[in-house]
Protein backbone atom coordinates (compact mmCIF):
# COMPACT_ATOMS: atom_id res chain seq x y z
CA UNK A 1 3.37 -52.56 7.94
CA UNK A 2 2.61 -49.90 4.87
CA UNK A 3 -1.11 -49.86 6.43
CA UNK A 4 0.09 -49.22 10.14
CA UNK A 5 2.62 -46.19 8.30
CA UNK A 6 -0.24 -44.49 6.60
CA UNK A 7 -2.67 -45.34 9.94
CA UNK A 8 0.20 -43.27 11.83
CA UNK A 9 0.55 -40.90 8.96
CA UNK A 10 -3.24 -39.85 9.11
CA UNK A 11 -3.22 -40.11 12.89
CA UNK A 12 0.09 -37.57 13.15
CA UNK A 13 -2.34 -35.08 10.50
CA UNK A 14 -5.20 -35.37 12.65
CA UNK A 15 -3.79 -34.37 15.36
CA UNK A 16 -2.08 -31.19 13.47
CA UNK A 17 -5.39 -30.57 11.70
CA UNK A 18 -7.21 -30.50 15.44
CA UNK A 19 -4.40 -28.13 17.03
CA UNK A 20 -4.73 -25.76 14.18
CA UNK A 21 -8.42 -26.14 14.22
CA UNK A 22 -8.40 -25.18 17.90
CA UNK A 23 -5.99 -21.85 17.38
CA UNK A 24 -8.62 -20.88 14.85
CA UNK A 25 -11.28 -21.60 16.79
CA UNK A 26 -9.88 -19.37 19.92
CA UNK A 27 -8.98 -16.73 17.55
CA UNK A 28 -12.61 -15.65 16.53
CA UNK A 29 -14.92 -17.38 19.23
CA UNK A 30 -15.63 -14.12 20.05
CA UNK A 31 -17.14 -13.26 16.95
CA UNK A 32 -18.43 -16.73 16.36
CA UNK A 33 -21.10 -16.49 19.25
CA UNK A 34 -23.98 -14.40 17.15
CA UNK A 35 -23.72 -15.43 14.05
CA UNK A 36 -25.33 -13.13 10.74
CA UNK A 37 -27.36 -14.85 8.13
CA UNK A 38 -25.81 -16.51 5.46
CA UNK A 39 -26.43 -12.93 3.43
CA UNK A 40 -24.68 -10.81 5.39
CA UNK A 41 -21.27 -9.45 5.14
CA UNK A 42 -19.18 -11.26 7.58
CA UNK A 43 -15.11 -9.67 7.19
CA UNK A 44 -12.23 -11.85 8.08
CA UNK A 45 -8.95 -9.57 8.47
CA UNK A 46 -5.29 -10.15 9.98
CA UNK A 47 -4.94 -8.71 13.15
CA UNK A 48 -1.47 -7.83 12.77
CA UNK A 49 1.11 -4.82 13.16
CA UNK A 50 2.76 -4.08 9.92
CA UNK A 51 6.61 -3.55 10.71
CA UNK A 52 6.83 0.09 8.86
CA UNK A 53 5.04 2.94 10.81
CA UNK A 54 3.50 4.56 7.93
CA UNK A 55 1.60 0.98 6.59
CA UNK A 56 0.60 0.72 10.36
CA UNK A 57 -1.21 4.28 10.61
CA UNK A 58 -2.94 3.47 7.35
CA UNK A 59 -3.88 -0.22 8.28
CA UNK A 60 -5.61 0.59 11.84
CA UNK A 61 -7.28 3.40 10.32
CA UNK A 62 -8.82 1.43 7.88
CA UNK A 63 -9.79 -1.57 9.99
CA UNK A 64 -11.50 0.75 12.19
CA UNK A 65 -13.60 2.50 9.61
CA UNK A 66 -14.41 -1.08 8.72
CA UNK A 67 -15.86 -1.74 11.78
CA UNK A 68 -18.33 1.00 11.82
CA UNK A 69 -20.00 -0.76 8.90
CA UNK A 70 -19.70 -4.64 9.20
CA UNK A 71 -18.63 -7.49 11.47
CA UNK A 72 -15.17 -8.05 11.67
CA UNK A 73 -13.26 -11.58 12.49
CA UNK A 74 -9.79 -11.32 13.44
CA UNK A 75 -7.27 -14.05 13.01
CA UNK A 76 -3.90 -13.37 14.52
CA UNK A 77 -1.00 -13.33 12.54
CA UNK A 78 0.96 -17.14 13.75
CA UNK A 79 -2.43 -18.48 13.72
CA UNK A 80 -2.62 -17.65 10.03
CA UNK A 81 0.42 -18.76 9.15
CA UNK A 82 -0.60 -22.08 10.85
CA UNK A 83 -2.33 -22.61 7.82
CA UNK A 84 1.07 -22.87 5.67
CA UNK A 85 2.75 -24.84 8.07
CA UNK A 86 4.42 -21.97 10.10
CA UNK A 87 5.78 -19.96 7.39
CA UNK A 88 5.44 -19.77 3.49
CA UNK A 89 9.30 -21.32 2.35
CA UNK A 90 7.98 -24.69 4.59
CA UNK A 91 4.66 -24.23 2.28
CA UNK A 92 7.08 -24.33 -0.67
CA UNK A 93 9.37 -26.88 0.05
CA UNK A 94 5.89 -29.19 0.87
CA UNK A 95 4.29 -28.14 -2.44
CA UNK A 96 1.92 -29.32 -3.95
CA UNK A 97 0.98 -31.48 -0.98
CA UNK A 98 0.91 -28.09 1.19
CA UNK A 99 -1.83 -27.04 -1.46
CA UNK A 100 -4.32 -29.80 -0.18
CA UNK A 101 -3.69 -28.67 3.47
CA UNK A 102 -4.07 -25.37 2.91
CA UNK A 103 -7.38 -26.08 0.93
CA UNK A 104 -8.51 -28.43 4.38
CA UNK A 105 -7.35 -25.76 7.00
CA UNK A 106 -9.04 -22.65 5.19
CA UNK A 107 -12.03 -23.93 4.86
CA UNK A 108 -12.29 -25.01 8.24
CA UNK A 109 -11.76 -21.61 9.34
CA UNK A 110 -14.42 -20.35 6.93
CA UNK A 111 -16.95 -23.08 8.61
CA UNK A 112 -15.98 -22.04 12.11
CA UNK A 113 -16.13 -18.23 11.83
CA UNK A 114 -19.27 -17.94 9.04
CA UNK A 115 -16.66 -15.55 7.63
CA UNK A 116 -17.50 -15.05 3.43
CA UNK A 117 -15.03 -12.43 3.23
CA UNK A 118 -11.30 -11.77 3.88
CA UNK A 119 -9.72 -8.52 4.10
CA UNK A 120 -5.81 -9.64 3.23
CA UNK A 121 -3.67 -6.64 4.72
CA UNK A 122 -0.91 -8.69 4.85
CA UNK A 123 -0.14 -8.57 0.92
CA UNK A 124 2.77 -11.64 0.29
CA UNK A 125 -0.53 -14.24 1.50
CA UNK A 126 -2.93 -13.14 -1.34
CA UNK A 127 -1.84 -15.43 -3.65
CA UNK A 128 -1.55 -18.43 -1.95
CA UNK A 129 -4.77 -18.15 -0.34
CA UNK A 130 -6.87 -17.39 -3.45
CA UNK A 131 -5.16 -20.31 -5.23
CA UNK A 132 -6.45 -22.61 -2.18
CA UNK A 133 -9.78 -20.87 -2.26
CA UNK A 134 -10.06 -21.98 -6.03
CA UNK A 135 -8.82 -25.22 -5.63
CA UNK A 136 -11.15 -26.24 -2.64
CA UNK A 137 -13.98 -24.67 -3.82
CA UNK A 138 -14.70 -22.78 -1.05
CA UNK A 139 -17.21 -19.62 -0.99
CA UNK A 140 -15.14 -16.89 0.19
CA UNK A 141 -14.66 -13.63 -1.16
CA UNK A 142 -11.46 -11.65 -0.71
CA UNK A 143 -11.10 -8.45 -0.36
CA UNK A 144 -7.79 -6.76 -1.50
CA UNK A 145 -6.18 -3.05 -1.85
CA UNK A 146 -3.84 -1.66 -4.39
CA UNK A 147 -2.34 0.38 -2.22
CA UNK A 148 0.59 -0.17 -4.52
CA UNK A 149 1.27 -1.39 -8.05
CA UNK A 150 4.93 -1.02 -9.25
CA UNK A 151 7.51 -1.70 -7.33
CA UNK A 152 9.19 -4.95 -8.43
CA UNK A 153 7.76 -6.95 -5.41
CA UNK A 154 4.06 -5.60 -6.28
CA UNK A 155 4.74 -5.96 -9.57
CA UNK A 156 5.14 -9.84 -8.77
CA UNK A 157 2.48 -9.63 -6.50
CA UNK A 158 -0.28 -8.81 -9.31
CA UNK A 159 1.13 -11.20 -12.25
CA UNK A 160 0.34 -13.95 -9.53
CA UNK A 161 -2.97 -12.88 -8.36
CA UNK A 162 -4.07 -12.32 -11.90
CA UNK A 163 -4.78 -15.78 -12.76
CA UNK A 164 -6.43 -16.41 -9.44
CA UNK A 165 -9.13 -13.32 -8.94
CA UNK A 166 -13.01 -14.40 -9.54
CA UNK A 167 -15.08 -12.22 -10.45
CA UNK A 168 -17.16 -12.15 -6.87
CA UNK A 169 -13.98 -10.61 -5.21
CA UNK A 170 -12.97 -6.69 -4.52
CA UNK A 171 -9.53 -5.11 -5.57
CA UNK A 172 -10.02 -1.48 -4.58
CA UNK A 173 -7.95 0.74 -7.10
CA UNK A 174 -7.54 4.11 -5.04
CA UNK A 175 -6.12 6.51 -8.13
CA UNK A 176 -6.97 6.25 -12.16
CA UNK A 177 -3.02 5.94 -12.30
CA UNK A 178 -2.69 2.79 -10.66
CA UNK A 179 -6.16 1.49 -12.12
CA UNK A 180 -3.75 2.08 -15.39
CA UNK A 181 -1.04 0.46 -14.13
CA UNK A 182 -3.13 -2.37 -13.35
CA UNK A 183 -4.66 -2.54 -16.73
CA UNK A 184 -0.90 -2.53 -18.30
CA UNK A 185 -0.60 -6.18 -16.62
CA UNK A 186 -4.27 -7.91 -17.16
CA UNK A 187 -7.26 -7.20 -18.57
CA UNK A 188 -8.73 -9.13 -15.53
CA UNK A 189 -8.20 -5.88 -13.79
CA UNK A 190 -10.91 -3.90 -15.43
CA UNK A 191 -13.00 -5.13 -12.72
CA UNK A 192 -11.45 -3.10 -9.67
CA UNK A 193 -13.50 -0.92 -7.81
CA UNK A 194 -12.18 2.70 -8.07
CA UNK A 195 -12.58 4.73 -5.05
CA UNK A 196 -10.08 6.72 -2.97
CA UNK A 197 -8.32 5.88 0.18
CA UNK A 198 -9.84 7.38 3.22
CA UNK A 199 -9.35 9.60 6.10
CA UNK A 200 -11.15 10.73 9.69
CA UNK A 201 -11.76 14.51 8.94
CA UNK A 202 -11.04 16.89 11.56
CA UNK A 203 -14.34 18.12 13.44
CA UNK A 204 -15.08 21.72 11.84
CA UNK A 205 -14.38 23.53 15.44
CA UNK A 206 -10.98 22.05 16.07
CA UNK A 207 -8.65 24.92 16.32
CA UNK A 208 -6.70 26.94 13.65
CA UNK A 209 -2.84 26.06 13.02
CA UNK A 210 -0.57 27.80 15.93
CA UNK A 211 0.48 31.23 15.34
CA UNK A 212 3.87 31.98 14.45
CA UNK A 213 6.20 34.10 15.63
CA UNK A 214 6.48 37.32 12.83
CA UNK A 215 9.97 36.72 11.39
CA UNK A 216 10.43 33.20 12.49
CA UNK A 217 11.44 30.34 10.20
CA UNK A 218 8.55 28.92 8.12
CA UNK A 219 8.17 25.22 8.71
CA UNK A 220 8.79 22.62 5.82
CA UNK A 221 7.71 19.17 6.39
CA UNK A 222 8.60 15.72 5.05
CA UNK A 223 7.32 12.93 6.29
CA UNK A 224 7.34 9.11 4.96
CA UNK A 225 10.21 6.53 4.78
CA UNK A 226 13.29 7.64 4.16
CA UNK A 227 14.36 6.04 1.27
CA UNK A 228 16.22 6.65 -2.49
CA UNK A 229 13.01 6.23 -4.22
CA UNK A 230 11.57 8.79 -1.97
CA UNK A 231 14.17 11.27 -3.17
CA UNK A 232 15.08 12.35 0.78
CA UNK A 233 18.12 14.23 -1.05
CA UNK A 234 16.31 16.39 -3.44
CA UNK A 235 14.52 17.72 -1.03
CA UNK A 236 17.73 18.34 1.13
CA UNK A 237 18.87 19.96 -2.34
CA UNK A 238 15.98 22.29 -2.66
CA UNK A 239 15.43 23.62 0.95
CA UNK A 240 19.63 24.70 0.52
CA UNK A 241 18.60 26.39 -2.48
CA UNK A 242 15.69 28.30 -0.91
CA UNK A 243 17.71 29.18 2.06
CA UNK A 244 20.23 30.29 -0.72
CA UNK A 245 17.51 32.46 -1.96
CA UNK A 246 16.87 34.50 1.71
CA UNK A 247 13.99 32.79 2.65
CA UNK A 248 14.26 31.74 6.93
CA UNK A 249 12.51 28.02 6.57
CA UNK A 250 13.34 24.69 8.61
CA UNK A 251 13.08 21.72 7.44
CA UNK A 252 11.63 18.41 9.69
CA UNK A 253 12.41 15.32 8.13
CA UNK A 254 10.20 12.60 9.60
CA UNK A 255 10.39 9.24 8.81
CA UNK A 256 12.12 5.96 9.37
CA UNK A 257 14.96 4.56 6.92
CA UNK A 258 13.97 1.49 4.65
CA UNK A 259 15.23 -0.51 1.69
CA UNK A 260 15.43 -3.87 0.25
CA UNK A 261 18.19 -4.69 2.90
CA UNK A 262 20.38 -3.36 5.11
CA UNK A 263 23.48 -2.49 2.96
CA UNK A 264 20.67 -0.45 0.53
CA UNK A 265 19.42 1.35 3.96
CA UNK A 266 22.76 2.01 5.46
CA UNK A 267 23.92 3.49 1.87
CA UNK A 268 21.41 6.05 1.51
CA UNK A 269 21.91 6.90 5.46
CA UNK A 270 25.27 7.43 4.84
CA UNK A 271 24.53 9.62 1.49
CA UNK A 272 21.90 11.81 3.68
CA UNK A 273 25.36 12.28 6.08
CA UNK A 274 27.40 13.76 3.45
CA UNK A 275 24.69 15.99 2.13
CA UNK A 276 24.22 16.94 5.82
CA UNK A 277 28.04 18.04 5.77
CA UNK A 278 28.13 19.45 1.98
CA UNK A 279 25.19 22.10 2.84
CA UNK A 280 26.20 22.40 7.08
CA UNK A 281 22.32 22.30 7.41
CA UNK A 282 22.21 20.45 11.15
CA UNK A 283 21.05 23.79 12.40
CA UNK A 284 17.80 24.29 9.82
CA UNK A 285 17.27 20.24 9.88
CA UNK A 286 15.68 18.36 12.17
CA UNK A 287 15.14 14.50 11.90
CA UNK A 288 12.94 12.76 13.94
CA UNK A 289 12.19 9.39 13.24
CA UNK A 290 9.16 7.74 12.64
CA UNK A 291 6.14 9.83 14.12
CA UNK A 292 2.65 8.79 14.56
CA UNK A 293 -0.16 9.75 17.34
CA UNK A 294 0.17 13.07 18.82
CA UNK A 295 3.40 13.62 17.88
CA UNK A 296 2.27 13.47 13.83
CA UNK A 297 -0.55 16.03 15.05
CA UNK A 298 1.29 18.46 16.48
CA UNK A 299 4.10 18.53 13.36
CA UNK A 300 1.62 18.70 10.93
CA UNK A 301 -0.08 22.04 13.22
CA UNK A 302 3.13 23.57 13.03
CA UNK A 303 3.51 22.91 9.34
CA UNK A 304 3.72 25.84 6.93
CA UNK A 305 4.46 23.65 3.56
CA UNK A 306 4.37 19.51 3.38
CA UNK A 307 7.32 18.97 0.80
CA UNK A 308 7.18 14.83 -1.02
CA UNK A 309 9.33 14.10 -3.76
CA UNK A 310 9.24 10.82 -4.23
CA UNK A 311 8.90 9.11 -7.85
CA UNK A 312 8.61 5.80 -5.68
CA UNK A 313 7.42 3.19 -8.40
CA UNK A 314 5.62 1.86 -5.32
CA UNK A 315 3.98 5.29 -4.51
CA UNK A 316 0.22 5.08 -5.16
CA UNK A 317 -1.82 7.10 -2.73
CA UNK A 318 0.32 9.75 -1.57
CA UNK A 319 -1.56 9.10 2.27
CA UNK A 320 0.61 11.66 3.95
CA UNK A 321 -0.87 14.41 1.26
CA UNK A 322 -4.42 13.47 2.36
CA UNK A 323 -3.32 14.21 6.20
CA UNK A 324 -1.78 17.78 4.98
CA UNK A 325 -4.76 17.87 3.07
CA UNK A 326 -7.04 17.09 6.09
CA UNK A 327 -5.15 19.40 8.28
CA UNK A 328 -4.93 22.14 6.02
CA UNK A 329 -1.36 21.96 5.08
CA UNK A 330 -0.58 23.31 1.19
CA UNK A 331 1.50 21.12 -0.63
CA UNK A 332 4.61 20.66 -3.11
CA UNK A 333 5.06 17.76 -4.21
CA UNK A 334 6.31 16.12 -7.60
CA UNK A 335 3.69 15.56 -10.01
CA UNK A 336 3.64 11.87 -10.01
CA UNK A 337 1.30 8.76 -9.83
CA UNK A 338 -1.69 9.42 -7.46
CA UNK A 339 -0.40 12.77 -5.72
CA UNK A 340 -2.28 13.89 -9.26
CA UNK A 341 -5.75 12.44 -7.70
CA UNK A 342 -5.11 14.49 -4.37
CA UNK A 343 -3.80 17.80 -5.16
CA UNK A 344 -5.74 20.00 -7.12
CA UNK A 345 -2.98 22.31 -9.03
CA UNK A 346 -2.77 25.87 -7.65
CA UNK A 347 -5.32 25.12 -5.05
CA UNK A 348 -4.44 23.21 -2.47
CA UNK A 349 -0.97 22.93 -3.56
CA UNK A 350 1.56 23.05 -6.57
CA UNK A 351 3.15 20.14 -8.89
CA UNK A 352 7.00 20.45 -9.41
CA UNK A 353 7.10 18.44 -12.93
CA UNK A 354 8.63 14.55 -13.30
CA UNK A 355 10.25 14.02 -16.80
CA UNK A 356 10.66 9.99 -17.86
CA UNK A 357 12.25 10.13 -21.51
CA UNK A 358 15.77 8.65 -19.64
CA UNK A 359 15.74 5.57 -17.98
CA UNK A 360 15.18 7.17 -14.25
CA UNK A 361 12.75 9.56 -13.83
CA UNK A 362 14.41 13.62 -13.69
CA UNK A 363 12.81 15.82 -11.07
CA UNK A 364 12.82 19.95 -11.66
CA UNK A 365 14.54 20.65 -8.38
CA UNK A 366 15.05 24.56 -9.86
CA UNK A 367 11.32 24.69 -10.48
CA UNK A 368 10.43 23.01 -6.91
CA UNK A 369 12.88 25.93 -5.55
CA UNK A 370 11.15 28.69 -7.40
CA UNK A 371 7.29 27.33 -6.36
CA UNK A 372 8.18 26.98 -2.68
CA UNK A 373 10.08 30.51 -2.65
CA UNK A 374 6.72 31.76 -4.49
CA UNK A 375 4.61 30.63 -2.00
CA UNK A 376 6.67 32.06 0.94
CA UNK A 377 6.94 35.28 -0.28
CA UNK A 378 3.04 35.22 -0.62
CA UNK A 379 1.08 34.93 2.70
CA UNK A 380 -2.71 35.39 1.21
CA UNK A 381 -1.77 32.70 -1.31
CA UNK A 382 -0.60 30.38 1.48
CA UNK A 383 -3.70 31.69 3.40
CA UNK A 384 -6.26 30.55 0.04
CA UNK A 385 -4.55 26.93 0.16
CA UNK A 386 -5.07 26.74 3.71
CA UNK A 387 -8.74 26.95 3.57
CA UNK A 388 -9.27 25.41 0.17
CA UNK A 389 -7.33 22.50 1.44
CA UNK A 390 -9.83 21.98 4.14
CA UNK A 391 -12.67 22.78 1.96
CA UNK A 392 -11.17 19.55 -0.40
CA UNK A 393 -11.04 17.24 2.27
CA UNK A 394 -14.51 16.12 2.46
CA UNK A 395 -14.12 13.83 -0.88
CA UNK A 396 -12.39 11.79 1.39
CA UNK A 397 -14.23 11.59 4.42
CA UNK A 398 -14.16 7.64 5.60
CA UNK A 399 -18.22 8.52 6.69
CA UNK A 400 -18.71 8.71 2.98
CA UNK A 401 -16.51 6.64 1.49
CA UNK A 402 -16.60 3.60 3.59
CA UNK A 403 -20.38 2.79 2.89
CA UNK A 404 -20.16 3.01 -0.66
CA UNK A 405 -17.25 0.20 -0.23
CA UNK A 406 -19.36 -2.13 2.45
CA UNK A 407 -22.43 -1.91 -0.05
CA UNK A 408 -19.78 -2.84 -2.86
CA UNK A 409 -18.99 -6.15 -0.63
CA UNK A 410 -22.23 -6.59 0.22
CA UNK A 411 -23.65 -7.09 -3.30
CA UNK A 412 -20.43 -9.17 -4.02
CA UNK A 413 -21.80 -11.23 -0.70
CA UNK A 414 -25.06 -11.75 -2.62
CA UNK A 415 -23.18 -13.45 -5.32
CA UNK A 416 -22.90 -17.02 -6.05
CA UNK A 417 -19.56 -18.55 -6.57
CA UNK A 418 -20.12 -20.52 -9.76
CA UNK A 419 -16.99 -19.35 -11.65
CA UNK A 420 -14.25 -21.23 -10.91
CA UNK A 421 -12.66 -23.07 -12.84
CA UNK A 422 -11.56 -27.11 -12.59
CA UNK A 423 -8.99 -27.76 -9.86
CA UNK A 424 -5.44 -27.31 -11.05
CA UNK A 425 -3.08 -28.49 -8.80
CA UNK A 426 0.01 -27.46 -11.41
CA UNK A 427 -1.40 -24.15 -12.20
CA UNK A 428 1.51 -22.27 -9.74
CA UNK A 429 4.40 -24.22 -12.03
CA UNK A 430 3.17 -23.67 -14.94
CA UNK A 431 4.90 -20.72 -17.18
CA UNK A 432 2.99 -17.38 -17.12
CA UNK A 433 2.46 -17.22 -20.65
CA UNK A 434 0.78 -20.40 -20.55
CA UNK A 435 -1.88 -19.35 -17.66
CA UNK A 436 -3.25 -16.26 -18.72
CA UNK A 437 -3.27 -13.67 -21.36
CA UNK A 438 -1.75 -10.90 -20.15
CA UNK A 439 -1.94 -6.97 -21.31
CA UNK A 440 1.11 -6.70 -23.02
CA UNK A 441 4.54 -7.81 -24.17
CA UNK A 442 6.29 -6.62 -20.99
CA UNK A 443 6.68 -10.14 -19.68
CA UNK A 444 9.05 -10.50 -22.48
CA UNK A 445 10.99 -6.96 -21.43
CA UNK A 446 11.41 -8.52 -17.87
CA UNK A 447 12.19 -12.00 -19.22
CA UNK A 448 9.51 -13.44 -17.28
CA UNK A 449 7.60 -15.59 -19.89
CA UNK A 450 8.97 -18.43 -18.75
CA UNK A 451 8.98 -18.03 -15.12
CA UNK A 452 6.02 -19.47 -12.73
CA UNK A 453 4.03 -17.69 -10.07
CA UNK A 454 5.88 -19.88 -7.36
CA UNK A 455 9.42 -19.17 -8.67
CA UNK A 456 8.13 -15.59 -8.96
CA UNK A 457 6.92 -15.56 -5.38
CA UNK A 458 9.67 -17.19 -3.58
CA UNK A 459 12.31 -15.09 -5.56
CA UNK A 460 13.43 -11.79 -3.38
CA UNK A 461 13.17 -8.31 -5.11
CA UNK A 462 16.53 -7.07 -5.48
CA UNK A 463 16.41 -5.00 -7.92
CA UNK A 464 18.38 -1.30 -7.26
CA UNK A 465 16.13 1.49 -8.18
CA UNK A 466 18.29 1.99 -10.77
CA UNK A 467 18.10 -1.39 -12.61
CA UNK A 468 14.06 -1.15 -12.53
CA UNK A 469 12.88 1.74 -13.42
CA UNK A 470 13.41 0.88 -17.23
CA UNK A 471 12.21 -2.62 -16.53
CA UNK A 472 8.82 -1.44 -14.98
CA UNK A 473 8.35 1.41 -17.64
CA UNK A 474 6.30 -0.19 -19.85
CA UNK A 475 3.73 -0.31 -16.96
CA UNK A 476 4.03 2.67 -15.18
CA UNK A 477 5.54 5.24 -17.42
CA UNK A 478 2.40 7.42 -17.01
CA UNK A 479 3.11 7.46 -13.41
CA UNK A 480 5.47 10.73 -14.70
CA UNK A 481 3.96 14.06 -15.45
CA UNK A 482 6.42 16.67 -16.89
CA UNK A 483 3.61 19.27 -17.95
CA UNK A 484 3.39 22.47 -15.70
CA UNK A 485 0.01 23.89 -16.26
């Protein structure tokens, strides 16, 4: 009888491993059909939708450029998650058996496709698929992006992956401030490839911005989530105070609300409310959602100033002050985390300073107030950023930048896997301070020691922005830039 059970047992896997087999199978026959030598680069990628507009612009961008260069394999998102069992809490309520299927079902997919290496935009999976890359042995590089280090979720996310990253895979740091960040955690993270996020530049005979009417309101643009870390209010605060000062300016705010939940999202919609009320701004404010398309074109033509404040601890790139920058839009925006790598100071723009000696980061409204008033009251200066914006751009032109990253994988292609290290199936339970020797002591400030990547992983990120910020100091404290130069 115990024979016939683990007969039907193997039978009842079988069959699972050949359904999931032939999902993978359909998802990339396409691609299967001519097939590159073993040498060449060969790009799985998840051919999702992220949920939040402003990931999505940045994610279909980047696929594209991708495609200009190399061979791309999709694999649809449930056909992915196939390989945890239909969704990661089933992977860890089956752990560690879910380990050894995971190990079977990605390396199928690697023999099917001739894929050797995955592009993971679909960040909570890295993990879990490295670990079952190590464990199985199998020769596939990944290919990652720090689009952000220091939120408390990403924050997770790199503890766990630092263990787990071989030396023949990519993490592409886009600013020296995250690269920082990413040193403050591991060592391991030395090895990132530094160069910045890129952007389809405007053909050179595309026309000029739309004139304005002589007298009319100057346009003022934000445009991101709407969110607490993305200070939404202060900018509220500091367009009142410009008005205040007789300056005619309108202010589009375009974005869609997000937050850790609901109650965090419907608190800070409710806050933007009463500021509505407290400075009667409906008529100079307009909000309109989440933009993309033609729609994001045409605001950012009829922009006279892009406005970000954020001190997001997730904030890395800044990707909405490359598309001012690309459409020659000056900026004002807090001098904070990689907005530093973008903006060049009195150029194409102007910093309004970030102080971190509290435990929240302070942001010079007054100052923002008396740079944007500055500006406005100074059309040839506005003019000179227009053009040297433009004149900027080219640094990050995907036609440059995107080679120089495909070469990168390339020679990482060339590589033999020979570093990994034995099989261990206990690695994800064991404590972090046990697994890897990590920058500094802030494992002890956040009381993680202790703690294992799965525990980690599987825990949500609830954190207020209020409560982290001192916990994530220690790591990104730098991010903050109170000089005025």
């Amino acid at each position: 009888m115990k024979s016939t059970g683990n007969g039907r047992q193997h039978a009842g896997r079988s069959n699972s491993m050949s359904s999931v087999q032939g999902d993978l199978l359909a998802s990339s026959q396409a691609c299967a059909q001519s097939r590159l030598p073993s040498h060449s680069l060969r790009i799985g990628y998840i051919d999702g939708q992220p949920k939040r507009v402003n990931e999505r612009a940045v994610d279909d961008q980047w696929v594209t450029f991708m495609k200009e260069h190399a061979e791309l394999v999709a694999i649809k998102p449930f056909q992915m998650m196939k390989l945890f069992g239909g969704s990661l809490p089933h992977w860890h309520d089956q752990y560690p058996h879910s380990t050894a299927v995971l190990v079977e079902r990605l390396r199928l997919w690697v023999q099917q496709t001739g894929v050797n290496t995955i592009y993971v935009n679909v960040p909570a999976l890295i993990p879990y698929l490295m670990h079952a890359r190590n464990q199985g042995h199998i020769p596939l590089r990944f290919f990652i992006i720090a689009h952000s280090v220091g939120s408390e979720y990403w924050i997770k996310q790199w503890v766990a992956i630092a263990p787990l990253l071989q030396r023949e895979d990519t993490l592409l740091c886009t600013t020296n401030s995250a690269y920082r960040a990413l040193l403050n955690i591991s060592p391991i993270y030395e090895m990132c490839l530094q160069e910045p996020l890129c952007i389809s530049i405007p053909d050179k005979d595309e026309p000029n911005p739309m004139q304005r009417d002589e007298g009319g309101a100057r346009q003022l643009l934000c445009i991101g989530r709407i969110e607490d870390v993305k200070n939404i209010h202060h900018v509220m605060e500091l367009v009142h105070h410009v008005r205040a000062k007789g300056h005619n300016v309108h202010l589009t705010i375009a974005g869609e609300y997000t937050g850790a939940n609901n109650a965090q999202i419907e608190h800070y919609r409710n806050r933007m409310q009463e500021l509505e009320n407290q400075y009667e701004c409906s008529s100079y404010v307009t909000w309109t959602g989440a933009v993309y398309g033609s729609q994001k074109e045409q605001l950012l033509v009829e922009t006279d100033i892009l406005l970000n404040l954020s001190t997001d601890p997730g904030e890395t790139f800044g990707y909405n002050l490359l598309e001012a920058k690309a459409a020659g839009i000056p900026v004002v925006c807090t001098k904070w985390d990689g907005f530093k790598d973008i903006v060049t100071e009195h150029v194409d723009g102007v910093f309004i300073p970030v102080h971190w000696e509290a435990d929240i980061p302070q942001i010079d409204v007054h100052t923002g107030v008396s740079i944007v008033c500055n500006l406005l009251s100074d059309e040839q200066l506005l003019a000179n950023m227009r053009n040297e914006a433009k004149g900027h751009v080219n640094t990050f032109d995907y036609k440059l930048v995107m080679p120089r990253i495909i070469e990168h994988l390339a020679t990482q292609t060339s590589l033999s896997m020979i570093t990994f290290d034995p099989p261990s199936e206990g690695l994800l339970l064991q404590p972090l301070s046990e697994i890897h020797a990590y920058s500094t002591s802030f494992l002890h400030h956040l009381n993680w020691e202790h703690r294992n990547i799965l525990s980690l992983l599987a825990e949500p990120s609830v954190c207020s922005y209020e409560q982290w910020m001192p916990l994530c100091k220690p790591i990104i404290g730098h991010f903050a830039d109170g000089g005025i130069t």
